[in-house]
C-alpha atoms as a PDB file:
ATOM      1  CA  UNK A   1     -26.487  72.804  33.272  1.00  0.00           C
ATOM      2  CA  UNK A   2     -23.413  70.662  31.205  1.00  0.00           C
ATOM      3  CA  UNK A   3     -26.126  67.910  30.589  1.00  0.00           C
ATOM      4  CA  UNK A   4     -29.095  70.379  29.902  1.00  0.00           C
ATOM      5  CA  UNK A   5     -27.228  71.942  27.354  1.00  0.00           C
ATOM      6  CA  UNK A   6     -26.095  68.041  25.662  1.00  0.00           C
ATOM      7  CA  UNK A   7     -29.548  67.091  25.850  1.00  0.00           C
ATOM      8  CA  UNK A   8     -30.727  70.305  24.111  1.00  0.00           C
ATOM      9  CA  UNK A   9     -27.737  69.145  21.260  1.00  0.00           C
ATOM     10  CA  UNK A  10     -29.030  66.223  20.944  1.00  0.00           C
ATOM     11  CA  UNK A  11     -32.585  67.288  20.022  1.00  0.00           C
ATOM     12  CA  UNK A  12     -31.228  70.402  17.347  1.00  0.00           C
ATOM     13  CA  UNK A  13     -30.936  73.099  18.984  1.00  0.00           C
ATOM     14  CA  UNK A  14     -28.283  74.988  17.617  1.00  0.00           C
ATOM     15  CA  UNK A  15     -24.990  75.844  20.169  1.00  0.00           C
ATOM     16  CA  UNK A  16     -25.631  79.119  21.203  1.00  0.00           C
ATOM     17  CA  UNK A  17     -29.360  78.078  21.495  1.00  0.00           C
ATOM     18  CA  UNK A  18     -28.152  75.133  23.835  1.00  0.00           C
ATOM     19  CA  UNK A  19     -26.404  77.313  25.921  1.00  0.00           C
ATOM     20  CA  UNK A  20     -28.732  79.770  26.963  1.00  0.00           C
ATOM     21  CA  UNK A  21     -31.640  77.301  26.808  1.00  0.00           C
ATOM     22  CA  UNK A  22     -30.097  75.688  29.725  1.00  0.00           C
ATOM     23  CA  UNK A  23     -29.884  79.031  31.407  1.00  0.00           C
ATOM     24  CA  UNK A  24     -33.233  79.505  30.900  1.00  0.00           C
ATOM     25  CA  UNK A  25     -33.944  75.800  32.630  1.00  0.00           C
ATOM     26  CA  UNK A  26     -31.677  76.653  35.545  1.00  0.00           C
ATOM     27  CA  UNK A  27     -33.337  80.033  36.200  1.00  0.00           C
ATOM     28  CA  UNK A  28     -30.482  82.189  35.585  1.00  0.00           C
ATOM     29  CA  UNK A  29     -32.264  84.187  32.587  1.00  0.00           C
ATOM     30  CA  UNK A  30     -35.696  84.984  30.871  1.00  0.00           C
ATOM     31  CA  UNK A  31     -36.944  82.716  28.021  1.00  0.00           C
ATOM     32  CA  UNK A  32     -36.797  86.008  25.686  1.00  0.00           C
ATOM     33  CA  UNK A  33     -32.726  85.178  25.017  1.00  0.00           C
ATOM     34  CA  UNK A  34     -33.677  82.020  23.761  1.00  0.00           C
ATOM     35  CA  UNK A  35     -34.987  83.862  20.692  1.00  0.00           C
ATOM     36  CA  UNK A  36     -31.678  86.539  20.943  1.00  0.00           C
ATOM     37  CA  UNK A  37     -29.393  83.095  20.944  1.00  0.00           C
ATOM     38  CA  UNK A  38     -30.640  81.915  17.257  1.00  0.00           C
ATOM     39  CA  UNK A  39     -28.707  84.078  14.987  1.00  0.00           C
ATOM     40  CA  UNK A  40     -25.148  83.989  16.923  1.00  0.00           C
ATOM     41  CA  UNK A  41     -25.023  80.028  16.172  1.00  0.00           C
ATOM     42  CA  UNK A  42     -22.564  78.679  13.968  1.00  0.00           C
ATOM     43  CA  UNK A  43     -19.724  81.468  13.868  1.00  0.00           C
ATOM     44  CA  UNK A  44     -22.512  84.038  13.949  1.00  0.00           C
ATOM     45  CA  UNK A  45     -23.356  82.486  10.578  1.00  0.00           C
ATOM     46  CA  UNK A  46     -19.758  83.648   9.360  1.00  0.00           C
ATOM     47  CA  UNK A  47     -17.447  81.207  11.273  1.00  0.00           C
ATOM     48  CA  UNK A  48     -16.242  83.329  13.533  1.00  0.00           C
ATOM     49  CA  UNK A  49     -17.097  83.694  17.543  1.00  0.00           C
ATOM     50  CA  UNK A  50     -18.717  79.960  18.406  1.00  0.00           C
ATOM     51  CA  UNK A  51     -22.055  80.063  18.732  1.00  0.00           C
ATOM     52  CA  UNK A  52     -21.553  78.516  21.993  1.00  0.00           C
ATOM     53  CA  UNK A  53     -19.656  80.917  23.411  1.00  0.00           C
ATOM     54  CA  UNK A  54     -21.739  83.431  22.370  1.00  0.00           C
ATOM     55  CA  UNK A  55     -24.696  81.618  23.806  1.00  0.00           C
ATOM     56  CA  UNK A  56     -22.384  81.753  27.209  1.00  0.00           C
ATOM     57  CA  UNK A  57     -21.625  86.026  26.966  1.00  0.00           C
ATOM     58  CA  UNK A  58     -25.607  86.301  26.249  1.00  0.00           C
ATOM     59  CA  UNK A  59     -26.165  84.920  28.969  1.00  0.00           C
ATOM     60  CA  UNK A  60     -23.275  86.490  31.251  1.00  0.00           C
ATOM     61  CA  UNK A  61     -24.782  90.316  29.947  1.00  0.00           C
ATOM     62  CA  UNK A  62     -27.916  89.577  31.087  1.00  0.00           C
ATOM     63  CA  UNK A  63     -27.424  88.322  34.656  1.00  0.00           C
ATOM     64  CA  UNK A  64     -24.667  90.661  35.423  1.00  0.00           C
ATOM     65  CA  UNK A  65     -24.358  94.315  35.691  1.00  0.00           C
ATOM     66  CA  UNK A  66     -22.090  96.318  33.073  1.00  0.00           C
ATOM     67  CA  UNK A  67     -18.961  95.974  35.113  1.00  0.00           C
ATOM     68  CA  UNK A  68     -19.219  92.556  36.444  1.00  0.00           C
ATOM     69  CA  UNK A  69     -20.313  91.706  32.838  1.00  0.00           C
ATOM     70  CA  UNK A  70     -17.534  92.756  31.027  1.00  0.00           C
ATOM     71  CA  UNK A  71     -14.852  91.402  33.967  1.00  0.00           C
ATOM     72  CA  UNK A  72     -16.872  88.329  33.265  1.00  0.00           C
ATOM     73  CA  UNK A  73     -16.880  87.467  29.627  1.00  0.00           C
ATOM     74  CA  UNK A  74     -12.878  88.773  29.528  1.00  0.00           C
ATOM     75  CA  UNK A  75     -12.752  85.531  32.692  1.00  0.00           C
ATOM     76  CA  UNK A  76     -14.907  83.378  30.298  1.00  0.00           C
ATOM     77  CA  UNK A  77     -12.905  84.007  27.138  1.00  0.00           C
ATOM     78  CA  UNK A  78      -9.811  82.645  29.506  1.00  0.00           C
ATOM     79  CA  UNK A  79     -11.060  79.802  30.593  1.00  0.00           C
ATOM     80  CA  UNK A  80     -12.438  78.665  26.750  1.00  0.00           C
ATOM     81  CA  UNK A  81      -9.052  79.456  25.634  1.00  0.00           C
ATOM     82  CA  UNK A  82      -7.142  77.688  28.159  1.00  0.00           C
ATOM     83  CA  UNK A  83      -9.357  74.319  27.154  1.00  0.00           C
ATOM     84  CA  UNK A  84      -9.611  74.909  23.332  1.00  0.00           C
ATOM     85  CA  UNK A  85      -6.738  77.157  22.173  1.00  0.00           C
ATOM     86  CA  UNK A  86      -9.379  79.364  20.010  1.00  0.00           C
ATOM     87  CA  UNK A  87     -12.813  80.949  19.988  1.00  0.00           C
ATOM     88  CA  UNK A  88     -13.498  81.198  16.476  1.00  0.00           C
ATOM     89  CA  UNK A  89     -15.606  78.730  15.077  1.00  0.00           C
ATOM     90  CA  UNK A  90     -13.730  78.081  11.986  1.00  0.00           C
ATOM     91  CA  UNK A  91     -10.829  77.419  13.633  1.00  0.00           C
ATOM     92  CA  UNK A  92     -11.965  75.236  16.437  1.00  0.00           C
ATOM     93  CA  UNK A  93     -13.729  72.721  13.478  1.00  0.00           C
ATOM     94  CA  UNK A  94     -11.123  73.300  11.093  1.00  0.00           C
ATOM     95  CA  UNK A  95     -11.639  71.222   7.537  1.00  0.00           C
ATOM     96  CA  UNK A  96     -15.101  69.871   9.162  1.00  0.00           C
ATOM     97  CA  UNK A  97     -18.261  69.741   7.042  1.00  0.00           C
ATOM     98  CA  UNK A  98     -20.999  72.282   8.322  1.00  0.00           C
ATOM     99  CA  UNK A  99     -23.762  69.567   9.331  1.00  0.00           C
ATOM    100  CA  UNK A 100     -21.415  66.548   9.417  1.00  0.00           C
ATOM    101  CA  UNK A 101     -21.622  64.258  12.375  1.00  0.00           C
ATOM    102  CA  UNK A 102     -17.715  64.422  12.808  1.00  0.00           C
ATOM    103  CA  UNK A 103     -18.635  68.348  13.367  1.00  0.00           C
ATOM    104  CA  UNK A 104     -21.365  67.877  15.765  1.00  0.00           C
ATOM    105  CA  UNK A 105     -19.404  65.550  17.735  1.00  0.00           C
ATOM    106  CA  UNK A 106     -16.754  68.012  18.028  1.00  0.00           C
ATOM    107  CA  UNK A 107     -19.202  71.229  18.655  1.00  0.00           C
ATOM    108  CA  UNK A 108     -21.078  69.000  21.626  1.00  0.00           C
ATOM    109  CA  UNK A 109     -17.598  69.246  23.375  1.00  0.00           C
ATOM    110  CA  UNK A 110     -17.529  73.214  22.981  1.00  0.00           C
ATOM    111  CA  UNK A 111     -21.739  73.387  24.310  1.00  0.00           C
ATOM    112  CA  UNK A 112     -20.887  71.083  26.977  1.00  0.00           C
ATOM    113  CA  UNK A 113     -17.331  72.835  28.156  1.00  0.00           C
ATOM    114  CA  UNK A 114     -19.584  76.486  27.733  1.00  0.00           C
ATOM    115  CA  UNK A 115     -22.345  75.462  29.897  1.00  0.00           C
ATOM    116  CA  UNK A 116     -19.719  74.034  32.341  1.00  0.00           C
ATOM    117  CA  UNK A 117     -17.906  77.105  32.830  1.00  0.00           C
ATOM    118  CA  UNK A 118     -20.657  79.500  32.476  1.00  0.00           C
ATOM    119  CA  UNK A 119     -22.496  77.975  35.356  1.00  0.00           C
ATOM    120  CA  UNK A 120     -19.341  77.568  37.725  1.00  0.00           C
ATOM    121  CA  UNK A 121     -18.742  81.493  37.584  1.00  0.00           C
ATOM    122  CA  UNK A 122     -22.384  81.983  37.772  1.00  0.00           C
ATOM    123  CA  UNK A 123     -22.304  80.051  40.714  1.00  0.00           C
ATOM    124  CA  UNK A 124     -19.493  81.395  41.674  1.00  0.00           C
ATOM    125  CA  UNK A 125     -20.098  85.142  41.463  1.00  0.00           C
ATOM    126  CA  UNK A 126     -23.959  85.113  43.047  1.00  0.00           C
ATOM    127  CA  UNK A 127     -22.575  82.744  45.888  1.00  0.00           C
ATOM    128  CA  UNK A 128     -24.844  79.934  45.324  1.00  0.00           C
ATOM    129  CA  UNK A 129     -22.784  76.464  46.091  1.00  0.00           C
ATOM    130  CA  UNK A 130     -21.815  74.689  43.315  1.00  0.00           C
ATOM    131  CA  UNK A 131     -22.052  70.621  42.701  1.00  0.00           C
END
């Protein structure tokens, strides 16, 4: 899912779109979130919750049931932090240009690190084995 999500980076897709794209590709969710994904990229369009890990608690409220959900994301939101220090996209690409490479570059790291640990608990929770 880590490398379906780059690839998806690559080609434009914005990170939240990334995210659930690869999801979609793995058959853990409905193409319809694709669509929900497009508006929470970029901070939400304000900078704040990364698009990516948005993308990531999309996806999380759709597979899971209300409980397991929320236990979820709250695991999620750990993990991120514990790699990147922050959630908020202005912080984690601090005095980066909106559209610069050097941004990109640093926002591929936070699509691929999403999609890593999204599909682990995924994995993890529904018992499938992971690689």
């Amino acid at each position: 899912m880590k490398q379906l999500a780059l690839n998806y980076y690559k080609n434009w897709y914005s990170c939240s779109e990334c995210v659930v794209k690869a999801a979609i590709d793995k058959g853990y969710c409905g193409e319809d979130l694709l669509k929900i994904a497009t508006p929470f990229s970029g901070g939400m369009a304000s900078g704040c919750l990364c698009g990516a890990v948005a993308g990531a608690l999309i996806v999380i409220g759709s597979v899971f049931n209300k409980e397991d959900s929320k236990l979820m994301a709250n695991d999620f939101i750990k993990k991120f932090m514990a790699d990147n220090k922050a959630t908020c996209c202005s912080v984690l690409s601090h005095g980066l240009d909106k559209g610069s490479a050097e941004r990109r570059e640093l926002c591929k790291n936070y699509v691929s690190n999403c999609a890593y640990i999204l599909e682990k608990m995924i994995k993890s929770k529904l018992c499938i084995r992971c690689d």
